[in-house]
C-alpha atoms as a PDB file:
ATOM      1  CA  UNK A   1       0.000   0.000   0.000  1.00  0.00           C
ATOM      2  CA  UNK A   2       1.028   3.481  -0.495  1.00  0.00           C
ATOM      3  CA  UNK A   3       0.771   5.401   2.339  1.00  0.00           C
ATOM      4  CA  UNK A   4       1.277   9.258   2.849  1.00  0.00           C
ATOM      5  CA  UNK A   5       2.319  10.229   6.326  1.00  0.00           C
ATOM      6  CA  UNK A   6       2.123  13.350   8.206  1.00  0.00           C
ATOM      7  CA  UNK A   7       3.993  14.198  11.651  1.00  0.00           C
ATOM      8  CA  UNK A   8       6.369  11.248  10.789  1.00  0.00           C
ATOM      9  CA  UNK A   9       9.356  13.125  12.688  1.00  0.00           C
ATOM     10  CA  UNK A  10       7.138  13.403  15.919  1.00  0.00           C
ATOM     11  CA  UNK A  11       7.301  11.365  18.718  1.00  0.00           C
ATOM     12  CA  UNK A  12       4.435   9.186  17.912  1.00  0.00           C
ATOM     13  CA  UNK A  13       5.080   9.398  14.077  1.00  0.00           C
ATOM     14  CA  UNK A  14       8.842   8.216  14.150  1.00  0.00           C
ATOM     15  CA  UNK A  15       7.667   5.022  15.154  1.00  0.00           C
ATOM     16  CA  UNK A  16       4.709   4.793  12.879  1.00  0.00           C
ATOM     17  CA  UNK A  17       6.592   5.474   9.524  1.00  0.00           C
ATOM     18  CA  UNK A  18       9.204   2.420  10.060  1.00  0.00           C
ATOM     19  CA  UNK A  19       6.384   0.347  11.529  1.00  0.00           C
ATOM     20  CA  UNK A  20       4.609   0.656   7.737  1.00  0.00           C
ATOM     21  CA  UNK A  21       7.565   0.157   6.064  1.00  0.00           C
ATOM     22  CA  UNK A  22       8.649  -3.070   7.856  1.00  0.00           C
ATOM     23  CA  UNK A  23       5.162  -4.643   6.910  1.00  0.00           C
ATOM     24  CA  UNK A  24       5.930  -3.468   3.241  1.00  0.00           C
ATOM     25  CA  UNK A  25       3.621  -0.533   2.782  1.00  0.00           C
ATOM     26  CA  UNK A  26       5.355   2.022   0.774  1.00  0.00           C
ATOM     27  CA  UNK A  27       5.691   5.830   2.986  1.00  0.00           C
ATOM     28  CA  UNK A  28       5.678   9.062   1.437  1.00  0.00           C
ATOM     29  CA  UNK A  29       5.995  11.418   4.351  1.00  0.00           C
ATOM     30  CA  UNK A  30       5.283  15.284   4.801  1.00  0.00           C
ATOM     31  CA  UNK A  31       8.628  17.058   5.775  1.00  0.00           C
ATOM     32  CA  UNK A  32       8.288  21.106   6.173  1.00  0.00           C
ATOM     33  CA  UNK A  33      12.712  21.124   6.838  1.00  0.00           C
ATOM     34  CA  UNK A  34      15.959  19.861   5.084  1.00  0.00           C
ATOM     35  CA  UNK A  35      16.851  18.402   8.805  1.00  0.00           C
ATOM     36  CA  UNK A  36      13.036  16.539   8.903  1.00  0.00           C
ATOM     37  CA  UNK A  37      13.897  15.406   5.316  1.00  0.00           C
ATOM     38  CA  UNK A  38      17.232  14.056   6.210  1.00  0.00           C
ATOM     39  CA  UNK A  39      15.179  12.104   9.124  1.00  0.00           C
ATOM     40  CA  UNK A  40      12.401  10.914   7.542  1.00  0.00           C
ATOM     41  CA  UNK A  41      14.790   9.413   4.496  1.00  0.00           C
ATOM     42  CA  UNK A  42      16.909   7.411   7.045  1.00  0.00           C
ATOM     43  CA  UNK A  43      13.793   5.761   8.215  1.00  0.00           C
ATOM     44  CA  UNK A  44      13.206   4.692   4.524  1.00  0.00           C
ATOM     45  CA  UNK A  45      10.174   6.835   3.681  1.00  0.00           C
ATOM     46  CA  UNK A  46      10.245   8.850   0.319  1.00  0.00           C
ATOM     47  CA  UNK A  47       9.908  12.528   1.481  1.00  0.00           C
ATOM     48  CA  UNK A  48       7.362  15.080   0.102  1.00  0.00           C
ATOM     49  CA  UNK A  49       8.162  18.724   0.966  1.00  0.00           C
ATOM     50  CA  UNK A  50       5.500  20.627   2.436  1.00  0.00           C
ATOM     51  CA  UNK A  51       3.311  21.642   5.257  1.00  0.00           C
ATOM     52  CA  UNK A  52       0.354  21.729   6.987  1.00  0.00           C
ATOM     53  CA  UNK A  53      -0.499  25.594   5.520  1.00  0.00           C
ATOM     54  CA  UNK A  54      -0.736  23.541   2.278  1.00  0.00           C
ATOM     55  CA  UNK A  55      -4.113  22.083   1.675  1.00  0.00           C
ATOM     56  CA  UNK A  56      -4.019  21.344  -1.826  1.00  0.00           C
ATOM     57  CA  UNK A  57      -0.787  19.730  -1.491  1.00  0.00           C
ATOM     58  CA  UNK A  58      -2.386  17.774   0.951  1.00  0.00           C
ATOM     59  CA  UNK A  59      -5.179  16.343  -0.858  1.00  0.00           C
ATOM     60  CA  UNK A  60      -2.881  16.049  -3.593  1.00  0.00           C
ATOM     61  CA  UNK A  61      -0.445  13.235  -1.432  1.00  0.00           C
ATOM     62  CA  UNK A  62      -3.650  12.187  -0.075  1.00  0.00           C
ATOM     63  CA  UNK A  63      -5.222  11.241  -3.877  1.00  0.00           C
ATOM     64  CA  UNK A  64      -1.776  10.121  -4.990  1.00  0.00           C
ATOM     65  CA  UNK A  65      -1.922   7.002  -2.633  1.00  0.00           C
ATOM     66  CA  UNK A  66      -3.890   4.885  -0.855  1.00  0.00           C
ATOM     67  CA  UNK A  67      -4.350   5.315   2.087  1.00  0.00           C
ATOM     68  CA  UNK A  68      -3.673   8.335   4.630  1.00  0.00           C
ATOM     69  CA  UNK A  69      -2.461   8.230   8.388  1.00  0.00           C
ATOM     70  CA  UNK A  70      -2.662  11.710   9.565  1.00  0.00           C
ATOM     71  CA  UNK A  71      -0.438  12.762  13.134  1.00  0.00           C
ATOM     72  CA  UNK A  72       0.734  16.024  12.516  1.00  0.00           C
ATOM     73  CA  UNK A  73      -1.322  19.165  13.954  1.00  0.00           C
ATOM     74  CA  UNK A  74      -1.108  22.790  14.629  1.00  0.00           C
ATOM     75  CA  UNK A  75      -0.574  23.404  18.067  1.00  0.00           C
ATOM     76  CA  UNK A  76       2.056  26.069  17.138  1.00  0.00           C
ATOM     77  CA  UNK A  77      -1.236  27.804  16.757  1.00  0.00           C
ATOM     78  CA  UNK A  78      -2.369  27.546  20.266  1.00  0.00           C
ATOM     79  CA  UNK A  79      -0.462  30.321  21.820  1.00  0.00           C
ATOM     80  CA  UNK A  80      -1.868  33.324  19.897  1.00  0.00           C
ATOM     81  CA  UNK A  81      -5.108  32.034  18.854  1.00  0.00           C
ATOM     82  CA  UNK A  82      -6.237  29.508  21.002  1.00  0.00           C
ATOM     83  CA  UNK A  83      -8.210  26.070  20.217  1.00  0.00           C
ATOM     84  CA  UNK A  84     -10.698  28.274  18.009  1.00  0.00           C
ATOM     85  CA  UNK A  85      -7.320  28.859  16.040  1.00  0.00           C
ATOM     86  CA  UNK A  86      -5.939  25.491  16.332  1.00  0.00           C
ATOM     87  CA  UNK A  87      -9.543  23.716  15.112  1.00  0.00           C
ATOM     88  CA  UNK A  88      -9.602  26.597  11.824  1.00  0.00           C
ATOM     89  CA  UNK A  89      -6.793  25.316  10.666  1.00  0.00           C
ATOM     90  CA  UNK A  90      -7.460  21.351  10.978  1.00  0.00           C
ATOM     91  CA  UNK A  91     -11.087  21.167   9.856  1.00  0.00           C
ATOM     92  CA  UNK A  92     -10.128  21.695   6.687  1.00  0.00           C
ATOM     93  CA  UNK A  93      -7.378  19.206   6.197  1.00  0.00           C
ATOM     94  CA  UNK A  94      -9.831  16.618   6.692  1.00  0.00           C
ATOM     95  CA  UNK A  95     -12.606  17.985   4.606  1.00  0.00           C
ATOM     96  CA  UNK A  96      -9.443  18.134   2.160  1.00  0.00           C
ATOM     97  CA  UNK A  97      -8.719  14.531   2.770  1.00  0.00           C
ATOM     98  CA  UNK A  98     -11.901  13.531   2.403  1.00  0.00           C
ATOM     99  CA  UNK A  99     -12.358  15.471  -1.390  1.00  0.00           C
ATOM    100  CA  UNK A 100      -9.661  13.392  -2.419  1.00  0.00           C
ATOM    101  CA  UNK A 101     -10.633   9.955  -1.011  1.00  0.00           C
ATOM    102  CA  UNK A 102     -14.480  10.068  -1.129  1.00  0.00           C
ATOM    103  CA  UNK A 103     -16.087   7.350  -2.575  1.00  0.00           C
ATOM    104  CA  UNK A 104     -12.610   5.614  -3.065  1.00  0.00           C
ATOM    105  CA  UNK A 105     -13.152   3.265   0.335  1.00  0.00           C
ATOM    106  CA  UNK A 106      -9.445   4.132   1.050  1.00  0.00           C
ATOM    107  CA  UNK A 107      -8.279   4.351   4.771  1.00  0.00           C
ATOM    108  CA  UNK A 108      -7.570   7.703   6.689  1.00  0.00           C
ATOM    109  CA  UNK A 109      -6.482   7.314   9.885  1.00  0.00           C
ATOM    110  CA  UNK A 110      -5.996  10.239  12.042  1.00  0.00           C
ATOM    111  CA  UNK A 111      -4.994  11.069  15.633  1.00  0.00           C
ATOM    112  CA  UNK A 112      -7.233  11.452  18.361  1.00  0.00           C
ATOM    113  CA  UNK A 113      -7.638  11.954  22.055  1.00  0.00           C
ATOM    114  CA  UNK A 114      -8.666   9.238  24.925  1.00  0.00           C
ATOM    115  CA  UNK A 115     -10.472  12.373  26.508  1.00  0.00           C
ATOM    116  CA  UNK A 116     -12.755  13.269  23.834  1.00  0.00           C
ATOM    117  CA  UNK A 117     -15.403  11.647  25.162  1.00  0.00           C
ATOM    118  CA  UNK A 118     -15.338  13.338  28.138  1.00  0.00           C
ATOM    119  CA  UNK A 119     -15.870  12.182  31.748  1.00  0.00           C
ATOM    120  CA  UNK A 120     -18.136   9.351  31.541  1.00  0.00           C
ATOM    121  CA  UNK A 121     -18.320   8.394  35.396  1.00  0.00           C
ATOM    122  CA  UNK A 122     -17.255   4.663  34.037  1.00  0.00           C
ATOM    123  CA  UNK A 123     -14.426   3.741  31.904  1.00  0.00           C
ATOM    124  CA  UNK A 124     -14.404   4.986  28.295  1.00  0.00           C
ATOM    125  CA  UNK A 125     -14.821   2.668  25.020  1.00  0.00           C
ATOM    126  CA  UNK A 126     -14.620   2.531  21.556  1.00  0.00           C
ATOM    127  CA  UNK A 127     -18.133   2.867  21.579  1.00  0.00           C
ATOM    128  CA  UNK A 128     -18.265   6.282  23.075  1.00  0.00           C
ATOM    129  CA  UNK A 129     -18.445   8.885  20.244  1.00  0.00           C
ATOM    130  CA  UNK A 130     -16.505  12.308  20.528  1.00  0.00           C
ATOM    131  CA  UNK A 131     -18.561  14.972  23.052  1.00  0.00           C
ATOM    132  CA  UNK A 132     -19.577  17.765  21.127  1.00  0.00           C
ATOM    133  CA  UNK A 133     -17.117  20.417  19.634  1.00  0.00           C
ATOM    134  CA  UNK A 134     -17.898  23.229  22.230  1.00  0.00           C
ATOM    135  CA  UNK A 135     -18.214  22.681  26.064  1.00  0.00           C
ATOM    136  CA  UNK A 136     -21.886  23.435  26.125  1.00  0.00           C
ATOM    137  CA  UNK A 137     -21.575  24.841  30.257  1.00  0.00           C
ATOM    138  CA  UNK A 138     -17.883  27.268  29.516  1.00  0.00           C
ATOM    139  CA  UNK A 139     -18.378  27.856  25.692  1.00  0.00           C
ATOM    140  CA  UNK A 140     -14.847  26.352  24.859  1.00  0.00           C
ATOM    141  CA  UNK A 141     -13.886  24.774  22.013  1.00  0.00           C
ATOM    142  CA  UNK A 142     -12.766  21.215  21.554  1.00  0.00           C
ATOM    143  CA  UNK A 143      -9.825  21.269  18.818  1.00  0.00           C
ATOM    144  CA  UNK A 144      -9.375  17.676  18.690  1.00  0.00           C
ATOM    145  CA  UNK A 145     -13.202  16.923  19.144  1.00  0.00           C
ATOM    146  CA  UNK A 146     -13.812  18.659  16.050  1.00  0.00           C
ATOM    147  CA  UNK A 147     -11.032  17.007  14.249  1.00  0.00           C
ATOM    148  CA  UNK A 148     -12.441  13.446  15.426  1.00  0.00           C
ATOM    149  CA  UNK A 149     -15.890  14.138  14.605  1.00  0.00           C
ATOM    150  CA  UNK A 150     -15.175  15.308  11.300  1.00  0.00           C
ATOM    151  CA  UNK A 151     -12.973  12.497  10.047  1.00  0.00           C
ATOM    152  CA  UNK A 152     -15.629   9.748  11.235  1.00  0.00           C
ATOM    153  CA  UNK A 153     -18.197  11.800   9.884  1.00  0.00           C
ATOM    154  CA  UNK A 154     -16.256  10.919   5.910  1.00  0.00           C
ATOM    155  CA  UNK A 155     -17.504   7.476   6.858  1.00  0.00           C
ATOM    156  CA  UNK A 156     -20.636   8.211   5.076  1.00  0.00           C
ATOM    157  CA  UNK A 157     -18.815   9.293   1.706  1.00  0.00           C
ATOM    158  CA  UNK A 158     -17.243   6.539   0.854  1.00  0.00           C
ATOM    159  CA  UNK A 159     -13.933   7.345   2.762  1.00  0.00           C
ATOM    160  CA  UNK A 160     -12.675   4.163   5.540  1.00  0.00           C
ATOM    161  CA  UNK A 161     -11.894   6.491   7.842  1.00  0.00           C
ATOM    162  CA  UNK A 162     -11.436   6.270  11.902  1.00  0.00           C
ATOM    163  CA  UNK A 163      -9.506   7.749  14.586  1.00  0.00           C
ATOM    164  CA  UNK A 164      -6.882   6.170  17.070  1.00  0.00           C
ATOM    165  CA  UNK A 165      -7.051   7.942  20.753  1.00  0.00           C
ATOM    166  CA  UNK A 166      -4.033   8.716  22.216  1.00  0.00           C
ATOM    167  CA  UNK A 167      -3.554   8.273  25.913  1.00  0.00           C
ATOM    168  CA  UNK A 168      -2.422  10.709  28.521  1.00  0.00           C
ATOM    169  CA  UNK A 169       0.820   9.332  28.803  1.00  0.00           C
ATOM    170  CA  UNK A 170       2.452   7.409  25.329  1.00  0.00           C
ATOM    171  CA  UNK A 171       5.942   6.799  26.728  1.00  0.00           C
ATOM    172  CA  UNK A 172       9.612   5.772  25.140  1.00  0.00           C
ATOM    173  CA  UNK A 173      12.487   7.324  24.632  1.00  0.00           C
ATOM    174  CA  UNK A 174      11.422   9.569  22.088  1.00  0.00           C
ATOM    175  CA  UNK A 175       8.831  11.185  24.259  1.00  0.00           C
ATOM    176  CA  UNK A 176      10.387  14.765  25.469  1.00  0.00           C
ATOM    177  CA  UNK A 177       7.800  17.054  25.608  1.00  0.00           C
ATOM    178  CA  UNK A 178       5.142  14.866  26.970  1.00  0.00           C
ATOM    179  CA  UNK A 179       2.555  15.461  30.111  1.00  0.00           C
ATOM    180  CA  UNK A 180       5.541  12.937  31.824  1.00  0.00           C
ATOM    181  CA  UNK A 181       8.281  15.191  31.354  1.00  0.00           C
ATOM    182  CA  UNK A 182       6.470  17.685  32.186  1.00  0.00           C
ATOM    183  CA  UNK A 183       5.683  16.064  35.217  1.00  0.00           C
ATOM    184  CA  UNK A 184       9.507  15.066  36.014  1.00  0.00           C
ATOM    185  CA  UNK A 185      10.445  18.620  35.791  1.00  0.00           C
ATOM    186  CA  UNK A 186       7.503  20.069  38.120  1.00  0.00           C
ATOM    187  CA  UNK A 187       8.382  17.997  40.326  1.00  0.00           C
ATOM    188  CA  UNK A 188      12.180  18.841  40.557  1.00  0.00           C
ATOM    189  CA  UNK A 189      11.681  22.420  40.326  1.00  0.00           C
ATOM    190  CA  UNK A 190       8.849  21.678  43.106  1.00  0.00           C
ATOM    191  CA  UNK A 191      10.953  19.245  45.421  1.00  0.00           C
ATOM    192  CA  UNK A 192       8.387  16.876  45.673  1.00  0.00           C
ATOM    193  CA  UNK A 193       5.671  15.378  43.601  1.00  0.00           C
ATOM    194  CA  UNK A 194       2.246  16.454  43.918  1.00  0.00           C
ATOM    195  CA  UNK A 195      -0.719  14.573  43.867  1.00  0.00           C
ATOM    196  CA  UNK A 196      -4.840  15.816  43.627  1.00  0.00           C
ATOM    197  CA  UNK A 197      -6.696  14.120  46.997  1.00  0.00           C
ATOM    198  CA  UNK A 198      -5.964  10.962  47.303  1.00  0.00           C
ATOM    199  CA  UNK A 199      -4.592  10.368  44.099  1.00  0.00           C
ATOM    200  CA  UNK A 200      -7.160   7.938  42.706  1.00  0.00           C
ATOM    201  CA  UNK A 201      -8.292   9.313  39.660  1.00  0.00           C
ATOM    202  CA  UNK A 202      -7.371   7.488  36.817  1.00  0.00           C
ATOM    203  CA  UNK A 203      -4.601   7.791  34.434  1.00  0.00           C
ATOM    204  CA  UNK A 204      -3.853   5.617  30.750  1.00  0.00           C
ATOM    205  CA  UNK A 205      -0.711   5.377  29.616  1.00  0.00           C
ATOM    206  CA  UNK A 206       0.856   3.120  26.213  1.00  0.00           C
ATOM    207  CA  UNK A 207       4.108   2.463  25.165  1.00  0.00           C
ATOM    208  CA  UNK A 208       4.766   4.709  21.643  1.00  0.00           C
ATOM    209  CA  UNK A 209       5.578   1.654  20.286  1.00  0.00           C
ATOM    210  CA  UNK A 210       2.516   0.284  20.334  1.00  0.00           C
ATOM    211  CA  UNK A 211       0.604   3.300  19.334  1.00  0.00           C
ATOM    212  CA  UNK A 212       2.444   2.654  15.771  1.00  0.00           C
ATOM    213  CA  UNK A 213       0.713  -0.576  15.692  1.00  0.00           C
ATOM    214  CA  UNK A 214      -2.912   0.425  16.008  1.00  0.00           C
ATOM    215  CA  UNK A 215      -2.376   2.839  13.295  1.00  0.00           C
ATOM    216  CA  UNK A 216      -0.637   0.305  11.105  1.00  0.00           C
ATOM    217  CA  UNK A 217      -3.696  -2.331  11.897  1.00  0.00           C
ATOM    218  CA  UNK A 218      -6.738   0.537  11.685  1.00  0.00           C
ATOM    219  CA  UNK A 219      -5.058   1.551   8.529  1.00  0.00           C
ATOM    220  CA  UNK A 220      -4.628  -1.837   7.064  1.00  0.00           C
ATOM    221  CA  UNK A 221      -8.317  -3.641   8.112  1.00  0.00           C
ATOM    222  CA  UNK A 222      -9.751  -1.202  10.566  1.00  0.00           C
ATOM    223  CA  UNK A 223     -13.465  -0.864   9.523  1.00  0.00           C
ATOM    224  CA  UNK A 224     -14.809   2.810   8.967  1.00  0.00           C
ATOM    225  CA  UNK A 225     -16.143   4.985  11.229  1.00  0.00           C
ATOM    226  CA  UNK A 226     -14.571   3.430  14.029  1.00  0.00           C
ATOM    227  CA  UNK A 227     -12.603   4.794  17.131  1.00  0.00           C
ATOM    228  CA  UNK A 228     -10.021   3.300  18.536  1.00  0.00           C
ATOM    229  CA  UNK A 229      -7.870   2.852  21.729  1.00  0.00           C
ATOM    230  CA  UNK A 230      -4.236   2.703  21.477  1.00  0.00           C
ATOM    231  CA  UNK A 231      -4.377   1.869  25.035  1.00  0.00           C
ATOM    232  CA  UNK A 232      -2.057  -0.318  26.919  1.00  0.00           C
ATOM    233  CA  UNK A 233      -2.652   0.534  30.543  1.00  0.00           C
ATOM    234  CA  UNK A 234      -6.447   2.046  31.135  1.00  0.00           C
ATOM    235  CA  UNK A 235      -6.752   2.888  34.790  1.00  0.00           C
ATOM    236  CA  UNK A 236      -3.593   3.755  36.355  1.00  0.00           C
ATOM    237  CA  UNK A 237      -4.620   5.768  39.441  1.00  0.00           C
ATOM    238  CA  UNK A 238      -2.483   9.317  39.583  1.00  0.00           C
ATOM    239  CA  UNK A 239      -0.919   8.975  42.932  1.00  0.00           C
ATOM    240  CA  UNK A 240       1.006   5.674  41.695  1.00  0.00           C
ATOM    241  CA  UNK A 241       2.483   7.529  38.879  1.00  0.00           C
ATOM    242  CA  UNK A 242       3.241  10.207  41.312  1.00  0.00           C
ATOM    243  CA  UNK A 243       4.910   8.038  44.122  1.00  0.00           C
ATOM    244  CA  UNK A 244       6.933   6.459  40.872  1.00  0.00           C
ATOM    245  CA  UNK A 245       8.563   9.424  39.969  1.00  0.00           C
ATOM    246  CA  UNK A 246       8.895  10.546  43.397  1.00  0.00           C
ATOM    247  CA  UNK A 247      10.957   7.053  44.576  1.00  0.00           C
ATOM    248  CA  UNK A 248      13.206   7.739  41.142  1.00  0.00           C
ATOM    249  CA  UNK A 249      13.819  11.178  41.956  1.00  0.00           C
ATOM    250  CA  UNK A 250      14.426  10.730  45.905  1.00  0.00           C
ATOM    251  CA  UNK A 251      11.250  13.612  46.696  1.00  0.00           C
ATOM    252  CA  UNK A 252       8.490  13.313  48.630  1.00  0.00           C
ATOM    253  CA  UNK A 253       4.774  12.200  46.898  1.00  0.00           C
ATOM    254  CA  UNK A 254       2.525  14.835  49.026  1.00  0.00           C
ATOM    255  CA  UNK A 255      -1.255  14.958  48.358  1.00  0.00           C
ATOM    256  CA  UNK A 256      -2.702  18.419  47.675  1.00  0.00           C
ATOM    257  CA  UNK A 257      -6.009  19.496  48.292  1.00  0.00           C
ATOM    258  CA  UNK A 258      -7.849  20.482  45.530  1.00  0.00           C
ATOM    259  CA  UNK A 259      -8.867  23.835  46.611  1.00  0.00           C
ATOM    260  CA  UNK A 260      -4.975  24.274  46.862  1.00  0.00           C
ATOM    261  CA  UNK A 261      -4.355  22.826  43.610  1.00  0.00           C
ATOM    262  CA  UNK A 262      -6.217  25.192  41.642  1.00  0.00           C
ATOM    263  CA  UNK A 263      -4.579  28.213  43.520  1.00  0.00           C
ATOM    264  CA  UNK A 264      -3.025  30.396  40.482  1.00  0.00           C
ATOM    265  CA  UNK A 265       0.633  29.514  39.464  1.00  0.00           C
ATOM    266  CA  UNK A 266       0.705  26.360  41.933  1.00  0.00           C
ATOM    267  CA  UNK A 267       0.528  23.880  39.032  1.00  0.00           C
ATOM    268  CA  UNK A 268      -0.064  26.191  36.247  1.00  0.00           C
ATOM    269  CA  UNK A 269      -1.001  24.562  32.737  1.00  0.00           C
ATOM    270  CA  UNK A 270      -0.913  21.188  34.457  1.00  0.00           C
ATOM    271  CA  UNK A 271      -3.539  21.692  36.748  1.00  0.00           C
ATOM    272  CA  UNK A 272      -6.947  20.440  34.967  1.00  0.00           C
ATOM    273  CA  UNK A 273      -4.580  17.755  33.845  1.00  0.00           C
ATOM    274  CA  UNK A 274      -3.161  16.068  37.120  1.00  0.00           C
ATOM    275  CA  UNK A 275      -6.514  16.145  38.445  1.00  0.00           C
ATOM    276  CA  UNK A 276      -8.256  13.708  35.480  1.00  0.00           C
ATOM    277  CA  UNK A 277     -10.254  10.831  35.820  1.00  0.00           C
ATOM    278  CA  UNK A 278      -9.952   8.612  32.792  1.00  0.00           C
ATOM    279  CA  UNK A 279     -10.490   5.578  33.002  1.00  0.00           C
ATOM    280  CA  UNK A 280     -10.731   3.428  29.729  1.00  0.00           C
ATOM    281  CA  UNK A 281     -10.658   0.253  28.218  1.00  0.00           C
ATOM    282  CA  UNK A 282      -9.201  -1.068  25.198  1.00  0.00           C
ATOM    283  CA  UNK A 283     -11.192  -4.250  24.292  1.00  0.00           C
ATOM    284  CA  UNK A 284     -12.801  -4.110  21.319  1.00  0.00           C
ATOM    285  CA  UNK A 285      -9.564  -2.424  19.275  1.00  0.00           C
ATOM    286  CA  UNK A 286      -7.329  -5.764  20.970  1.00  0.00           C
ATOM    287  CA  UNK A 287     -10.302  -8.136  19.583  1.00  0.00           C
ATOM    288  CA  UNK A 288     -11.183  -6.541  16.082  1.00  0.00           C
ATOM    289  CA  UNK A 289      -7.858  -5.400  15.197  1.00  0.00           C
ATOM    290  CA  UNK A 290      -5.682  -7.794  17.112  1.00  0.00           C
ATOM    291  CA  UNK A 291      -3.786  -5.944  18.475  1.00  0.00           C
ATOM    292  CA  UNK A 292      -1.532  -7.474  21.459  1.00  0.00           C
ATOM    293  CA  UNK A 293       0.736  -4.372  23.015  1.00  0.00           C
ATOM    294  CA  UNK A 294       3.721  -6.428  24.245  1.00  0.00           C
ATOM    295  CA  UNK A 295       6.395  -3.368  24.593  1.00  0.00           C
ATOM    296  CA  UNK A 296       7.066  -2.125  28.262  1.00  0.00           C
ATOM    297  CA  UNK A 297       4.620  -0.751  30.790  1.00  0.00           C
ATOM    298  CA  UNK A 298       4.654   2.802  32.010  1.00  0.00           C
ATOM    299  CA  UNK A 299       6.605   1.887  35.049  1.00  0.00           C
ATOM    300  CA  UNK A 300       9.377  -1.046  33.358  1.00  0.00           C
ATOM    301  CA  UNK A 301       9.821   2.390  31.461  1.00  0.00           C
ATOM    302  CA  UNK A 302       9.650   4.363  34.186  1.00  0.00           C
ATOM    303  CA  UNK A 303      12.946   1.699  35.785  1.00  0.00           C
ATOM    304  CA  UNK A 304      14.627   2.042  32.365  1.00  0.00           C
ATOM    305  CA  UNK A 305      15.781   5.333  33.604  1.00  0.00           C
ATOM    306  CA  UNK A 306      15.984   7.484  30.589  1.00  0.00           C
ATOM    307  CA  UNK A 307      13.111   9.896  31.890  1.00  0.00           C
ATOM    308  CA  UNK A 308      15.601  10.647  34.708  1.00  0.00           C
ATOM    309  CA  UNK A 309      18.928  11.071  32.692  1.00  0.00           C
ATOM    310  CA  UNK A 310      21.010  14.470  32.839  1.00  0.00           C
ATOM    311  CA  UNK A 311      18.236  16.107  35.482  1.00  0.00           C
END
């Protein structure tokens, strides 16, 4: 198959372009750089130059092959206009996509998130459609809702399109800007590791490794209009994570009171974060795909030690 790739330098899509191209697909892969050109050709894809800005060069790859797995996005967007910003400029991608796959029954395969569903009170599935694209209580806008909802939505045109959700937490050793880094260096700059309560809200977390797999699977049988969870781990409660990082890095684990934890500046950016409650389950993407995650856990990576290197 000939498959066009976008975000194949990133964290998740680094492993996703040679995962295709050991199972003999043939990857053309977006590269916006002569140094993300250079990378992407020693992982053996062909390289396309380009960016996201360019819509008709993307349905242009996208017509050119057959089939589409779609990682990249625009959060270089998010800190002057926001997720009203961020959503303008990926809603038309996949209307883009869809133009030049419609009717074709070609894959697309995009990125997602394992909280688009929002807060269920019970574990999330694959069943569990994206919540609406604005918060209807605070009025806010749901970037990657809108991207979700939109791609299964090309379903009905003839395009064999789903999503793959993304944990909080897809770990390796590529992972450097992640919510666990991020985590790792709150917590040194804090001298101890915070946790929200008692720490029991849940937490999902995947090797990268196996992320690359889903797509490779969802892209090669997945049905269409499907969601699915690239989900290794689905209820890890918060305060184990915490007291993990906390052992490696010799600090205290200290709960915090919520009422303390939204105080401005104490967590910052992290705060609605820390204090999720995700659980999900992975079930029905393990039995229709087959997909068997065998990489290492969240805390055999966690031992590995290279979170904790030159701090």
């Amino acid at each position: 198959m000939r498959v066009f790739v976008t975000g194949g330098t990133g964290h998740t899509g680094s492993y996703i372009v040679p995962e295709l191209i050991a199972a003999g697909h043939h990857v053309t892969a977006l590269a916006r750089s002569d140094t993300a050109a250079a990378t992407l050709s020693a992982l053996g894809a062909e390289v396309r130059r380009g960016d996201l800005e360019d819509v008709d060069g993307l349905k242009e790859a996208a017509a050119d092959s057959d089939g589409v797995v779609h990682v990249a996005h625009r959060q270089d967007l998010l800190p002057s206009g926001g997720m009203d910003a961020v959503a303008a400029a990926e809603l038309p991608i996949m209307l883009a996509y869809g133009e030049a796959l419609e009717g074709t029954g070609k894959p697309l395969v995009a990125a997602g998130s394992i909280g688009s569903p929002g807060h269920l009170g019970r574990p999330a599935t694959e069943d569990d459609p994206a919540a609406p694209s604005r918060d209807e209580d605070t009025g806010t806008l749901r970037a990657r809702n809108v991207v979700e909802r939109a791609v299964i939505g090309l379903a009905e045109r003839g395009v064999r399109s789903s999503i793959v959700r993304l944990p909080l937490i897809a770990h390796g050793r590529t992972d450097t800007a992640g919510f666990l880094p991020g985590l790792i260096a709150l917590a040194r700059q804090k001298g101890f590791v915070g946790y929200p309560g008692d720490g029991t809200n849940a937490w999902n977390a995947v090797h990268v490794g196996d992320v690359a797999a889903v797509f490779r699977l969802a892209l090669e049988q997945g049905p269409a209009g499907r969601y699915w969870h690239a989900v290794q781990e689905g209820s890890i409660p918060f305060r184990d994570i915490a007291e993990a990082i906390a052992t490696r890095l010799e600090l205290p684990a200290v709960s915090i009171p919520m009422d303390v934890m939204v105080m401005p500046g104490y967590y910052g950016s992290l705060t609605s974060l820390v204090s999720m409650d995700l659980p999900t389950t992975s079930e029905v993407t393990r039995d229709t795909l087959g997909w068997n995650p065998f990489h290492p856990t969240l805390f055999d990576d966690l031992d590995d030690g290279h979170y904790f290197a030159g701090g």
